[in-house]
PDB file of N, CA and C in Angstrom:
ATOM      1  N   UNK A   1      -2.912  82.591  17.221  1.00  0.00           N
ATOM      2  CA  UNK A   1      -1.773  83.177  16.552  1.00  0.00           C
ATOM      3  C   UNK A   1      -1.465  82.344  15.308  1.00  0.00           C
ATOM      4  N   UNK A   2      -1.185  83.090  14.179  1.00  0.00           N
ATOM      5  CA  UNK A   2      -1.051  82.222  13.079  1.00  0.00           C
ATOM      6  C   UNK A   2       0.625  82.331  12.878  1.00  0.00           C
ATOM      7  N   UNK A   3       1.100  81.210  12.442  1.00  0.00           N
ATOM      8  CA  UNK A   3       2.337  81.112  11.640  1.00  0.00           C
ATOM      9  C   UNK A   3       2.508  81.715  10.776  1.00  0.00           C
ATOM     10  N   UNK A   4       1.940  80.867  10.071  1.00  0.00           N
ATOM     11  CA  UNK A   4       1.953  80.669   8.372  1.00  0.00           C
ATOM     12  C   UNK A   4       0.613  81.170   7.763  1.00  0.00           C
ATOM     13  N   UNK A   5       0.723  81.804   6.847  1.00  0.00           N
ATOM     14  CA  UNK A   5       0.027  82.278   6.133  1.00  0.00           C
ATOM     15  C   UNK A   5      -0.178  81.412   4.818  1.00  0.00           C
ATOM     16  N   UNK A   6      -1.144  80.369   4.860  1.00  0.00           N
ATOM     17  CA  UNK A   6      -1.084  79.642   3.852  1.00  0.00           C
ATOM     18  C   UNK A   6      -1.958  79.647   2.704  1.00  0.00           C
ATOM     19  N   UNK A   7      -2.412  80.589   2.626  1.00  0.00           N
ATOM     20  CA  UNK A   7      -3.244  81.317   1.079  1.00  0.00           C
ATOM     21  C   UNK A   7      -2.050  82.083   0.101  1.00  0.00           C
ATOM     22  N   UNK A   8      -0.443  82.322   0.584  1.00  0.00           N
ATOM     23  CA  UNK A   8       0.066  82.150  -0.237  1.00  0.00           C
ATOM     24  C   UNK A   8       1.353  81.462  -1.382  1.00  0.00           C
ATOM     25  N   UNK A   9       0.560  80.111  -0.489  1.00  0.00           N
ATOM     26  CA  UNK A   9       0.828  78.884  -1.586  1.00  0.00           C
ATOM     27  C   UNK A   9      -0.568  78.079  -2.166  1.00  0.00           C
ATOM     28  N   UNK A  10       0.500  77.988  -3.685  1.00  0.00           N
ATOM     29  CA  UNK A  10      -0.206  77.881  -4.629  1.00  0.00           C
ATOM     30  C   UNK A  10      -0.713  76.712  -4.621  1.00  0.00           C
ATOM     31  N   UNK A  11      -2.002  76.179  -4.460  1.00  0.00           N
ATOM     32  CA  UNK A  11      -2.265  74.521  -4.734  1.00  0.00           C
ATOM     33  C   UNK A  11      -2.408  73.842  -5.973  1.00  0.00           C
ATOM     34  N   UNK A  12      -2.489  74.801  -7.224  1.00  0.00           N
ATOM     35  CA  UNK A  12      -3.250  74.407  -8.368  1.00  0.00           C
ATOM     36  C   UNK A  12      -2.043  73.775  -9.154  1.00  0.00           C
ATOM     37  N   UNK A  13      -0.919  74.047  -8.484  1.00  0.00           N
ATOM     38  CA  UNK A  13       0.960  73.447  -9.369  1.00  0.00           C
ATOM     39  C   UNK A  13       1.666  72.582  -8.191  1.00  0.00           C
ATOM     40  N   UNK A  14       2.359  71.342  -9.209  1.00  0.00           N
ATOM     41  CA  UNK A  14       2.982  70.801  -8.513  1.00  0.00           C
ATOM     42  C   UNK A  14       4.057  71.355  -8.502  1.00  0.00           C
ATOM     43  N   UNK A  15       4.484  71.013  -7.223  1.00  0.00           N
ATOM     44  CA  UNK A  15       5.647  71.265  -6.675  1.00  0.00           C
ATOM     45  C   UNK A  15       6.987  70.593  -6.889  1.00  0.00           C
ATOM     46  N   UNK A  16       7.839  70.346  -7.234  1.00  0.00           N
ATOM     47  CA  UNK A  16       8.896  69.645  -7.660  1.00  0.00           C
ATOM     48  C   UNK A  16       9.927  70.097  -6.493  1.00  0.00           C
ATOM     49  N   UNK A  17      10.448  68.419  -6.158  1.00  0.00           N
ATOM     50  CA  UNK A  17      11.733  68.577  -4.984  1.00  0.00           C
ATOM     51  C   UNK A  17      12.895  68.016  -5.388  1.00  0.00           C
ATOM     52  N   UNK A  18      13.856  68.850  -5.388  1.00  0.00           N
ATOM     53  CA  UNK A  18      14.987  68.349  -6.384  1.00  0.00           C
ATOM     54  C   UNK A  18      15.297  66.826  -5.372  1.00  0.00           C
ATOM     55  N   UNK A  19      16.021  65.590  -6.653  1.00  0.00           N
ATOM     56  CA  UNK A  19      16.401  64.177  -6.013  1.00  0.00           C
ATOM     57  C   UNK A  19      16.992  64.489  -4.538  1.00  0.00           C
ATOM     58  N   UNK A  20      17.929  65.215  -4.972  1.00  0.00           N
ATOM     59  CA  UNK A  20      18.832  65.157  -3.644  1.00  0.00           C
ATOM     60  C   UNK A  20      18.390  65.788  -2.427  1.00  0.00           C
ATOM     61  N   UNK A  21      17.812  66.113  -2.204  1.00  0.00           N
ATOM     62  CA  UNK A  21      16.748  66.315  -0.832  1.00  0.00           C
ATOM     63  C   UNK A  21      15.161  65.856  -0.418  1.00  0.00           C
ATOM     64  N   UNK A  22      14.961  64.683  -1.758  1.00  0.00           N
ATOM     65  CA  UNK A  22      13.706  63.856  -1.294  1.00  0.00           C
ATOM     66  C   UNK A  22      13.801  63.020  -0.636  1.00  0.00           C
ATOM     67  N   UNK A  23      12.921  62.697   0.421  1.00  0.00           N
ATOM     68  CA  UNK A  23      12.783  61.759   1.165  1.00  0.00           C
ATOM     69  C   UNK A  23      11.230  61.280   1.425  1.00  0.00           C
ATOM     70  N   UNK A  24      10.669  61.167   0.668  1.00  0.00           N
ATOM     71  CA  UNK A  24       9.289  60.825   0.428  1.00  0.00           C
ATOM     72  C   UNK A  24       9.225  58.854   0.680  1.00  0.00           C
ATOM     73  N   UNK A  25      10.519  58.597   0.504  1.00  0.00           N
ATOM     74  CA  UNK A  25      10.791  56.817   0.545  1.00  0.00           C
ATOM     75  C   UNK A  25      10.457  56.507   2.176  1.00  0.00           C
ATOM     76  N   UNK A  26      10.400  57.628   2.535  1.00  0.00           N
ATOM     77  CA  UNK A  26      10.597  57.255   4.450  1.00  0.00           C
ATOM     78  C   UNK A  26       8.905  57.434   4.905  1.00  0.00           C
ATOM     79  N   UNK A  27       8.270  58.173   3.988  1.00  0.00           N
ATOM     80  CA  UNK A  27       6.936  57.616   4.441  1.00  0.00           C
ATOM     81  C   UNK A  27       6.435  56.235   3.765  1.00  0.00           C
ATOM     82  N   UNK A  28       5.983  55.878   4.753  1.00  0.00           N
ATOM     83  CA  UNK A  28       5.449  54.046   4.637  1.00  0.00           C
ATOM     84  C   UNK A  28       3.920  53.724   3.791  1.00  0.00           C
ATOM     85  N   UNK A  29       3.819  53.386   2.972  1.00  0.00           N
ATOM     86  CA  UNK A  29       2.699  53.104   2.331  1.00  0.00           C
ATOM     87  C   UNK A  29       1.831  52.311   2.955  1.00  0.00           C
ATOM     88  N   UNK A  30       0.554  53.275   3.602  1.00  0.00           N
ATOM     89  CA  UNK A  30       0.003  53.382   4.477  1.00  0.00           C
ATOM     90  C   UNK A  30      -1.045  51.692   4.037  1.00  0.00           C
ATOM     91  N   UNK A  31      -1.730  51.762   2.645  1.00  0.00           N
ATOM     92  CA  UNK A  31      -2.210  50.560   1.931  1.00  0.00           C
ATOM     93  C   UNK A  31      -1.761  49.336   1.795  1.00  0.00           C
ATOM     94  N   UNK A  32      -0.095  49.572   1.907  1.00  0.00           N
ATOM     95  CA  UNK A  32       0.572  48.433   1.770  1.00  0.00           C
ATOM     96  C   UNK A  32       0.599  47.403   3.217  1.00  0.00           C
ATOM     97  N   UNK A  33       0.542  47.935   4.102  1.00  0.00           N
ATOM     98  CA  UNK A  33       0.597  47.727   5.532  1.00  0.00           C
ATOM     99  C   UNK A  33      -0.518  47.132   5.462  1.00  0.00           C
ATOM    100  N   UNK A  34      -1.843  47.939   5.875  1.00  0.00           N
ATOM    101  CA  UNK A  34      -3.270  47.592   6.013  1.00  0.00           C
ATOM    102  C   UNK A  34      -3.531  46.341   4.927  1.00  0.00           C
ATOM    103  N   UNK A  35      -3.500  45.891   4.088  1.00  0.00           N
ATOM    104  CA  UNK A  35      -3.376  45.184   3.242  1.00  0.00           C
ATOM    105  C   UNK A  35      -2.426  43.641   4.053  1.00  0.00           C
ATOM    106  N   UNK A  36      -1.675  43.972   4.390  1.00  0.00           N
ATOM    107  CA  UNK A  36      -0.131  43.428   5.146  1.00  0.00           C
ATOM    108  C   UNK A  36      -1.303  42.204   5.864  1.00  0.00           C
ATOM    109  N   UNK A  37      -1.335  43.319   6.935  1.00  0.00           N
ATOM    110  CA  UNK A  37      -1.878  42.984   8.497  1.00  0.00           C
ATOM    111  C   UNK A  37      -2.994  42.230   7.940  1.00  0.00           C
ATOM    112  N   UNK A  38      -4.088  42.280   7.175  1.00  0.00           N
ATOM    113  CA  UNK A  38      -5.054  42.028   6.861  1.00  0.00           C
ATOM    114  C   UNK A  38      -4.591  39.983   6.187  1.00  0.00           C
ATOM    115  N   UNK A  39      -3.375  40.225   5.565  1.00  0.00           N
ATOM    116  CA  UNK A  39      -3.230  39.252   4.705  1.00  0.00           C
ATOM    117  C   UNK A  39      -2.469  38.246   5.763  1.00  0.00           C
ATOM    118  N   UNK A  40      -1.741  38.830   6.908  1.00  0.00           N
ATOM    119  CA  UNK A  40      -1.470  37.995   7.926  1.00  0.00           C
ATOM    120  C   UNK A  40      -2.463  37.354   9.189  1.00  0.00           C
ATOM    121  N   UNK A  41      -3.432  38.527   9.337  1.00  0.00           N
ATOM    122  CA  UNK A  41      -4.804  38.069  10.036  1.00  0.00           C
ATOM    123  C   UNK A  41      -5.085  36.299   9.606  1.00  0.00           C
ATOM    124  N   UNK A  42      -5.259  36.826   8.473  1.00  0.00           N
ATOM    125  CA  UNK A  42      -6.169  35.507   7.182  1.00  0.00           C
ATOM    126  C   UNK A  42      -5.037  34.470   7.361  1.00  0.00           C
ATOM    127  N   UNK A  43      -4.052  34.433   7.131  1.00  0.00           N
ATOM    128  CA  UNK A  43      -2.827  33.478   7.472  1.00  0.00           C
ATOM    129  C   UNK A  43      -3.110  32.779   8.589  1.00  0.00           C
ATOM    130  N   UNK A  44      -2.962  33.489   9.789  1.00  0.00           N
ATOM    131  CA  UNK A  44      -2.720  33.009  10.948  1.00  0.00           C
ATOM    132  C   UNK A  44      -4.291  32.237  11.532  1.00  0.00           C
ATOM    133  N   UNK A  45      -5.608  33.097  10.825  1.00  0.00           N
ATOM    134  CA  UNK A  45      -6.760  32.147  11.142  1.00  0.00           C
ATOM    135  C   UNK A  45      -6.526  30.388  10.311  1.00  0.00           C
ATOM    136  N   UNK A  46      -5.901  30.934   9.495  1.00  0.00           N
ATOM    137  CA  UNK A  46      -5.603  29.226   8.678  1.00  0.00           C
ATOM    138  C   UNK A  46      -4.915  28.602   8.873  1.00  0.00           C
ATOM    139  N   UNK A  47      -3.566  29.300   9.875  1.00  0.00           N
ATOM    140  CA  UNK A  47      -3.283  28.142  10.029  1.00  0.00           C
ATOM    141  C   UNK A  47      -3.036  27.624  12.042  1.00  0.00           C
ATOM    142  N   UNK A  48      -3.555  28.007  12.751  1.00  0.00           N
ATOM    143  CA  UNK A  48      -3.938  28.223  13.749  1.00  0.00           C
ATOM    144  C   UNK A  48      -5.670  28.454  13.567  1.00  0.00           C
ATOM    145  N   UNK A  49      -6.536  27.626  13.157  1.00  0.00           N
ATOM    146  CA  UNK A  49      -7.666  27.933  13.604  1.00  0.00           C
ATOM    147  C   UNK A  49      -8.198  27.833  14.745  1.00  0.00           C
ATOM    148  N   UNK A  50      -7.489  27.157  15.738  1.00  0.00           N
ATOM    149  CA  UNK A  50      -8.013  27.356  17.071  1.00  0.00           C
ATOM    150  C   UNK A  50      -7.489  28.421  18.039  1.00  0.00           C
ATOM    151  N   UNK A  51      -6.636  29.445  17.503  1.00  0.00           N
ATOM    152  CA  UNK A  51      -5.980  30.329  18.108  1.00  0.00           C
ATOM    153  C   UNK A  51      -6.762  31.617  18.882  1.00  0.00           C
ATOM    154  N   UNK A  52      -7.871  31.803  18.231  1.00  0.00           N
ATOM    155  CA  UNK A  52      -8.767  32.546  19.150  1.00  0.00           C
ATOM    156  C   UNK A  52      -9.110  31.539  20.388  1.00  0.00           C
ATOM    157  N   UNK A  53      -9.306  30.554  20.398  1.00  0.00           N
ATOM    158  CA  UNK A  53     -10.355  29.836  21.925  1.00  0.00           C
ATOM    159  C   UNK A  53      -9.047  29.329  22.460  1.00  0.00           C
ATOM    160  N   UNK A  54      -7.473  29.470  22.154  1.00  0.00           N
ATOM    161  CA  UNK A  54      -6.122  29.168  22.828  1.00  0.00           C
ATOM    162  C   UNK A  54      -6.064  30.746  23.301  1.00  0.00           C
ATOM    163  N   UNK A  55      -6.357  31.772  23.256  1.00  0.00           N
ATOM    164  CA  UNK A  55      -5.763  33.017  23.509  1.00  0.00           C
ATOM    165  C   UNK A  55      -7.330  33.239  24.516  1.00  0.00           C
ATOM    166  N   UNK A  56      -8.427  32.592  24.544  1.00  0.00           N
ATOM    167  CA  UNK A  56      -9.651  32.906  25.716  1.00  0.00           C
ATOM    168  C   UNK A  56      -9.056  32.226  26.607  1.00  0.00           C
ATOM    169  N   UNK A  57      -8.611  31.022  26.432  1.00  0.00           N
ATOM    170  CA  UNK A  57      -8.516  29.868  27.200  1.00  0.00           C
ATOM    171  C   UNK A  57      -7.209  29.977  28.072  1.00  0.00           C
ATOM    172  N   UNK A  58      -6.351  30.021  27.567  1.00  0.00           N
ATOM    173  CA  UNK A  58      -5.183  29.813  28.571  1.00  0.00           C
ATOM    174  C   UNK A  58      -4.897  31.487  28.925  1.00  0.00           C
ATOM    175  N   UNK A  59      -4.321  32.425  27.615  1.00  0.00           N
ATOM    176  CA  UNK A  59      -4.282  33.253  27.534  1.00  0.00           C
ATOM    177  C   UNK A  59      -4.843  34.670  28.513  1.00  0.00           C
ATOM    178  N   UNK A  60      -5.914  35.047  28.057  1.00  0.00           N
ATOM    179  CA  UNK A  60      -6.812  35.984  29.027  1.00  0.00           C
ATOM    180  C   UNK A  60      -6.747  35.797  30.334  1.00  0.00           C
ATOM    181  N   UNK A  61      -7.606  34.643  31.461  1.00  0.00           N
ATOM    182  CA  UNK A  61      -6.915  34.382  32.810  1.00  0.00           C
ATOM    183  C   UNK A  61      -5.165  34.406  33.282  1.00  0.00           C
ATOM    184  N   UNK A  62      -4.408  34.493  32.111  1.00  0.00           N
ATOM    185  CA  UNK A  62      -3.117  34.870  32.942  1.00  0.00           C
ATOM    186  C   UNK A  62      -2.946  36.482  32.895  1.00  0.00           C
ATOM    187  N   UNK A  63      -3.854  36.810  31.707  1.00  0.00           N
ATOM    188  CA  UNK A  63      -3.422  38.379  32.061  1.00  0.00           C
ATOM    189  C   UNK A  63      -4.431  39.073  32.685  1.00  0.00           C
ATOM    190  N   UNK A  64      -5.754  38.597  33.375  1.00  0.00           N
ATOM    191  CA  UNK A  64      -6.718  38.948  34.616  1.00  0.00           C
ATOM    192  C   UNK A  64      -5.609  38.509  35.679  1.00  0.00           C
ATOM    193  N   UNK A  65      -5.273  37.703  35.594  1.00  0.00           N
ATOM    194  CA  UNK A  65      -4.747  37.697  37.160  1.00  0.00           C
ATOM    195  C   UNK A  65      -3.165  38.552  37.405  1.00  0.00           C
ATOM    196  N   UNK A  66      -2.586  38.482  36.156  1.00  0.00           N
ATOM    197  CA  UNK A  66      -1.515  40.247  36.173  1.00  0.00           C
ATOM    198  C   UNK A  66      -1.852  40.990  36.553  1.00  0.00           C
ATOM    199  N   UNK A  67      -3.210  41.036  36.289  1.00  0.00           N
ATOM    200  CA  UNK A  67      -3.836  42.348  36.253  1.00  0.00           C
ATOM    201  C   UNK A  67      -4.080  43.121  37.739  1.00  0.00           C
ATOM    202  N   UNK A  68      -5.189  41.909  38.095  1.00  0.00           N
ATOM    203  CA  UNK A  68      -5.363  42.103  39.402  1.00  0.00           C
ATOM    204  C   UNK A  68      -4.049  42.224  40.531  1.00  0.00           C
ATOM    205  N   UNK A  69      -3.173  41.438  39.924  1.00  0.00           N
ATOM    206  CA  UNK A  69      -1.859  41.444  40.721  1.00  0.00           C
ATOM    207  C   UNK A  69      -1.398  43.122  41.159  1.00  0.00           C
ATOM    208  N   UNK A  70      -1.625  43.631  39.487  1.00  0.00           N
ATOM    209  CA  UNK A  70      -1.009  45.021  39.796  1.00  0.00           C
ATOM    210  C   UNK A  70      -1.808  46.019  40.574  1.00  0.00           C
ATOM    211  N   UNK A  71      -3.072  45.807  40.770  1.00  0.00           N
ATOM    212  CA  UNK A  71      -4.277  46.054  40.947  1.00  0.00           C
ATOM    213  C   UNK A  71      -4.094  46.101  42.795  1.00  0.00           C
ATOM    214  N   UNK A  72      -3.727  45.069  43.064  1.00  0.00           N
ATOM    215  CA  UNK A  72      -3.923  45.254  44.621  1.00  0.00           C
ATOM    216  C   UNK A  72      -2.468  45.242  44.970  1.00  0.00           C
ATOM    217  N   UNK A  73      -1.214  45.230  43.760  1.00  0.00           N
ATOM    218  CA  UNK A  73       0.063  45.877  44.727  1.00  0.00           C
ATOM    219  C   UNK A  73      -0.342  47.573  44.822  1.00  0.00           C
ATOM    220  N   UNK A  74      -0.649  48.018  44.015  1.00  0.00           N
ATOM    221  CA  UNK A  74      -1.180  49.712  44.071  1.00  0.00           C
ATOM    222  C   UNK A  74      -1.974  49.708  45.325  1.00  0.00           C
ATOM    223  N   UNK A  75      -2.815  49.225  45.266  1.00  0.00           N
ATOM    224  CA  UNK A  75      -3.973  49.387  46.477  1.00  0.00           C
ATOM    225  C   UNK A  75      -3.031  48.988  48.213  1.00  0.00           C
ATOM    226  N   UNK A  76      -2.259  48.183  48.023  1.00  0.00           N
ATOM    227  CA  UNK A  76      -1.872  48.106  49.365  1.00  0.00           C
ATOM    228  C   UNK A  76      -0.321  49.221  49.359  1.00  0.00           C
ATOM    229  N   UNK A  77       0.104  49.902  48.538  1.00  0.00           N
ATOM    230  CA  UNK A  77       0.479  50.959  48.365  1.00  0.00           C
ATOM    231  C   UNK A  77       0.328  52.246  49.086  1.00  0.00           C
ATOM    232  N   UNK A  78      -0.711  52.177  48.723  1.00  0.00           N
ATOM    233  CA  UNK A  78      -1.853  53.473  49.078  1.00  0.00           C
ATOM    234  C   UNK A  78      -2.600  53.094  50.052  1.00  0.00           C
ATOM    235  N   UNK A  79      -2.956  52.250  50.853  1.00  0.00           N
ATOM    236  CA  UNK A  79      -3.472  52.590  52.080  1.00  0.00           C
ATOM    237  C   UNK A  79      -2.329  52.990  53.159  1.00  0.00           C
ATOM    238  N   UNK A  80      -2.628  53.597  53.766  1.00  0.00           N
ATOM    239  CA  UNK A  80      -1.816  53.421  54.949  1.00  0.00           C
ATOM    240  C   UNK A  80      -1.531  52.157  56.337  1.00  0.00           C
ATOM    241  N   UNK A  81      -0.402  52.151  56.570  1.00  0.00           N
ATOM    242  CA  UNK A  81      -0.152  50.982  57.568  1.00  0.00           C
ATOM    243  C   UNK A  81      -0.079  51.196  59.055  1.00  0.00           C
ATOM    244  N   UNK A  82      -0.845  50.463  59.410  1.00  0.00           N
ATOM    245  CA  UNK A  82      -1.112  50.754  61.059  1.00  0.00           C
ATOM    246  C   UNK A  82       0.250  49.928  61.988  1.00  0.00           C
ATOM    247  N   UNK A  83       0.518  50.540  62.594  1.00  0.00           N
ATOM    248  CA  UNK A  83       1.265  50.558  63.130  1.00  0.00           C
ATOM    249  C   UNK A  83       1.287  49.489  65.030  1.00  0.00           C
TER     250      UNK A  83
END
């Protein structure tokens, strides 16, 4: 089922939205971000260079063993209890 019939709008003209009902400021500049994240990556390897083998090391084994935690409260959940 179609809505909209969109062959009749025009693509070849811009469109103009009067000030007082733009809100184009509320979408986030998608480049500016990616760029962001990228420039904080690079930060944080410099100044934390050991922060990857601190996040294998201590890190990861506490959240395997969350894990598993949640892992066998479900499982003893779901079996049934003998009585």
């Amino acid at each position: 089922m179609k809505l909209f019939d969109l062959s009749v709008i025009s693509t070849d003209i811009d469109i103009e939205i009067d000030k007082d009902i733009d809100r184009s400021y509320l979408i986030p500049n998608i480049v500016f971000f990616k760029d962001s994240m990228e420039f904080i990556d690079e930060y944080i390897g410099h100044l934390y260079p050991n922060i990857v083998k601190y996040i294998d090391s201590v890190l990861t084994p506490q959240i395997i063993k969350k894990t598993e935690a949640q892992i066998l409260s479900q499982l003893n959940k779901n079996t049934p209890q003998k009585l």
